[in-house]
Protein backbone atom coordinates (compact mmCIF):
# COMPACT_ATOMS: atom_id res chain seq x y z
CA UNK A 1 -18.75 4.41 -47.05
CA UNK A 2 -18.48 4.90 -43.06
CA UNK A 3 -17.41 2.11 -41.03
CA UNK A 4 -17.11 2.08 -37.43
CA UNK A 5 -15.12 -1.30 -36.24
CA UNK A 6 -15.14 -2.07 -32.87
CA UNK A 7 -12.81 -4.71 -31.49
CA UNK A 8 -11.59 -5.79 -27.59
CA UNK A 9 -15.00 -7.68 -26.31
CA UNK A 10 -14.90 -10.59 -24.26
CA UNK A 11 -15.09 -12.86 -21.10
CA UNK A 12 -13.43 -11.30 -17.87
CA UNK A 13 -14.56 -11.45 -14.30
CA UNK A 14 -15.89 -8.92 -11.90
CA UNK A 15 -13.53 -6.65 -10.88
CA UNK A 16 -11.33 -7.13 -14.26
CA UNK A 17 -10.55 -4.52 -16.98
CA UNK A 18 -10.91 -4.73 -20.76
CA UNK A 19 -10.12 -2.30 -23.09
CA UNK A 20 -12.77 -1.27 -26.20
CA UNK A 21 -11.52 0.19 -29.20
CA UNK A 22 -13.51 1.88 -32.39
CA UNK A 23 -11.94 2.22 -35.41
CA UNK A 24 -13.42 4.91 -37.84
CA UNK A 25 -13.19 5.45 -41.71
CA UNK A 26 -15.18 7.47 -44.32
CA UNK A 27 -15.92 10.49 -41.86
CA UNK A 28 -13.37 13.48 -40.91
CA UNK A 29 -13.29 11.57 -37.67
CA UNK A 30 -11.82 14.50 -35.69
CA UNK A 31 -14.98 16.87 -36.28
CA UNK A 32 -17.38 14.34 -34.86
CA UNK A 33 -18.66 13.41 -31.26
CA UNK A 34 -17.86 9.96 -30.85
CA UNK A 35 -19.82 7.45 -27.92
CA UNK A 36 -20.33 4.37 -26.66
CA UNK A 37 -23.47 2.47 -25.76
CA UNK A 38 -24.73 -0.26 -24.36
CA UNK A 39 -27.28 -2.33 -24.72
CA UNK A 40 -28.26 -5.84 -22.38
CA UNK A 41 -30.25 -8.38 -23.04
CA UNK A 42 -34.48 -7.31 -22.70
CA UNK A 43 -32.97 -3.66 -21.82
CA UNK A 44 -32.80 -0.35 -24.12
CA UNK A 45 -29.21 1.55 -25.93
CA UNK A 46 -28.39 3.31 -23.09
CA UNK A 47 -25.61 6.26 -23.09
CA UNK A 48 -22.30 4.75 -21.62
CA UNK A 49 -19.80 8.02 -22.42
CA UNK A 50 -19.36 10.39 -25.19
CA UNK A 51 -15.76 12.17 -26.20
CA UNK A 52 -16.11 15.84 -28.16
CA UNK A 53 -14.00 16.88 -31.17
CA UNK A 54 -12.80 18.72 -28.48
CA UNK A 55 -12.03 15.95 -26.09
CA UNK A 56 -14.13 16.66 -23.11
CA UNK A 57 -15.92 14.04 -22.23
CA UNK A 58 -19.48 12.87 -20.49
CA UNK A 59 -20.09 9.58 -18.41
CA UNK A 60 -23.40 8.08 -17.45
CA UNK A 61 -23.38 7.46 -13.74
CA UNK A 62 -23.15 4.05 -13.46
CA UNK A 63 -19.66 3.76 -15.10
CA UNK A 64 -17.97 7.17 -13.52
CA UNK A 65 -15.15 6.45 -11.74
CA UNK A 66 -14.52 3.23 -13.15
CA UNK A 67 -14.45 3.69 -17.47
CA UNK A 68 -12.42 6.30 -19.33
CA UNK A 69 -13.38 7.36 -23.04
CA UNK A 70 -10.74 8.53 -25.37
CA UNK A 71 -10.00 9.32 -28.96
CA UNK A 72 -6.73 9.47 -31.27
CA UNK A 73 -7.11 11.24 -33.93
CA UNK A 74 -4.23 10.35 -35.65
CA UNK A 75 -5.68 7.12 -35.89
CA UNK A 76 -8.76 7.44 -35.98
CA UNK A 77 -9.64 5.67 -33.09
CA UNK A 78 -11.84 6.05 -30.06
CA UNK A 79 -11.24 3.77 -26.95
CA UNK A 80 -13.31 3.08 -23.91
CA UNK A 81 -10.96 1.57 -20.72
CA UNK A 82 -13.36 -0.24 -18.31
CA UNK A 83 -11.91 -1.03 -15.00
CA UNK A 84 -13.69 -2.68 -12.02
CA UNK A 85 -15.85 -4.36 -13.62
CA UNK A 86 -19.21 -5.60 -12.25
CA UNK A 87 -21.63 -8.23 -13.77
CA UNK A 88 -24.15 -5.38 -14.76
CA UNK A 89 -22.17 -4.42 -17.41
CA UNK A 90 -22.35 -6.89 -19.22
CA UNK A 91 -23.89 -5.62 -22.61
CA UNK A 92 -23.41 -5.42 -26.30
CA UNK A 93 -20.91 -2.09 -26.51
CA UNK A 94 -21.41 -0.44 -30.29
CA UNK A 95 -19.50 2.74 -30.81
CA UNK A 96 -21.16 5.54 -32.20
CA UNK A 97 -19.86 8.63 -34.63
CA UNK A 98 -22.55 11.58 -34.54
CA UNK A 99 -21.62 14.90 -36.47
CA UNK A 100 -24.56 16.11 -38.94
CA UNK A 101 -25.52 11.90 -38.98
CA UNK A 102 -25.45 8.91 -36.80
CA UNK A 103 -23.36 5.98 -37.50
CA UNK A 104 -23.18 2.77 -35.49
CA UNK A 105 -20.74 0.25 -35.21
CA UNK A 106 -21.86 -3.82 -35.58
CA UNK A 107 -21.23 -4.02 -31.87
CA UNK A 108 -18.84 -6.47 -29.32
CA UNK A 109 -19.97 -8.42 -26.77
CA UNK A 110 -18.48 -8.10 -23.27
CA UNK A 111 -19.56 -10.37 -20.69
CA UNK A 112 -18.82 -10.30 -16.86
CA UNK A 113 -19.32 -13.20 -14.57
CA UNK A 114 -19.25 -13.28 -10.89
């Protein structure tokens, strides 16, 4: 059974950091691309950075400069860093595991006031 666990939402203000991580189990986590996503309220999933098996890594414009994607395989474990963060961000972040499927995490809030 594949279970993606993501943990490190919350409540911090603009400009503030948080730190997202993904725990993975039931896939051979180091063969697969893992991402994050976001979605906001009355908005679609959108794309917020992906980290290959390999370890290079993609960002969607909006968040360069200012998030960092990560994995460890040793644990398992994917991580997003988010620094400087602004109010738009705010968004349910699910984790995502893609290799021949798609899995998705249950999500965490992370909310960013002004």
């Amino acid at each position: 059974q594949v279970q993606l666990v993501e943990s490190g939402g919350g409540l911090v203000q603009a400009g503030g950091s948080l730190r997202l991580s993904c725990a993975a189990s039931g896939i051979i986590f180091r063969l697969n691309v893992m991402g994050w996503y976001r979605q906001a309220p009355g908005k679609q999933r959108e794309l917020v950075a992906v980290i290959s098996s390999g370890g290079s890594t993609n960002y969607a414009d909006a968040v360069k400069g200012r998030f960092t994607i990560s994995r460890d395989n040793a644990r398992n474990t994917v991580y997003l860093q988010m620094n400087s963060l602004k109010p738009e961000d705010t968004a349910v972040y699910y984790c995502n595991a893609e290799r021949i499927k798609a899995y998705w995490g249950q999500g965490t809030q992370v909310t960013v006031s002004s």
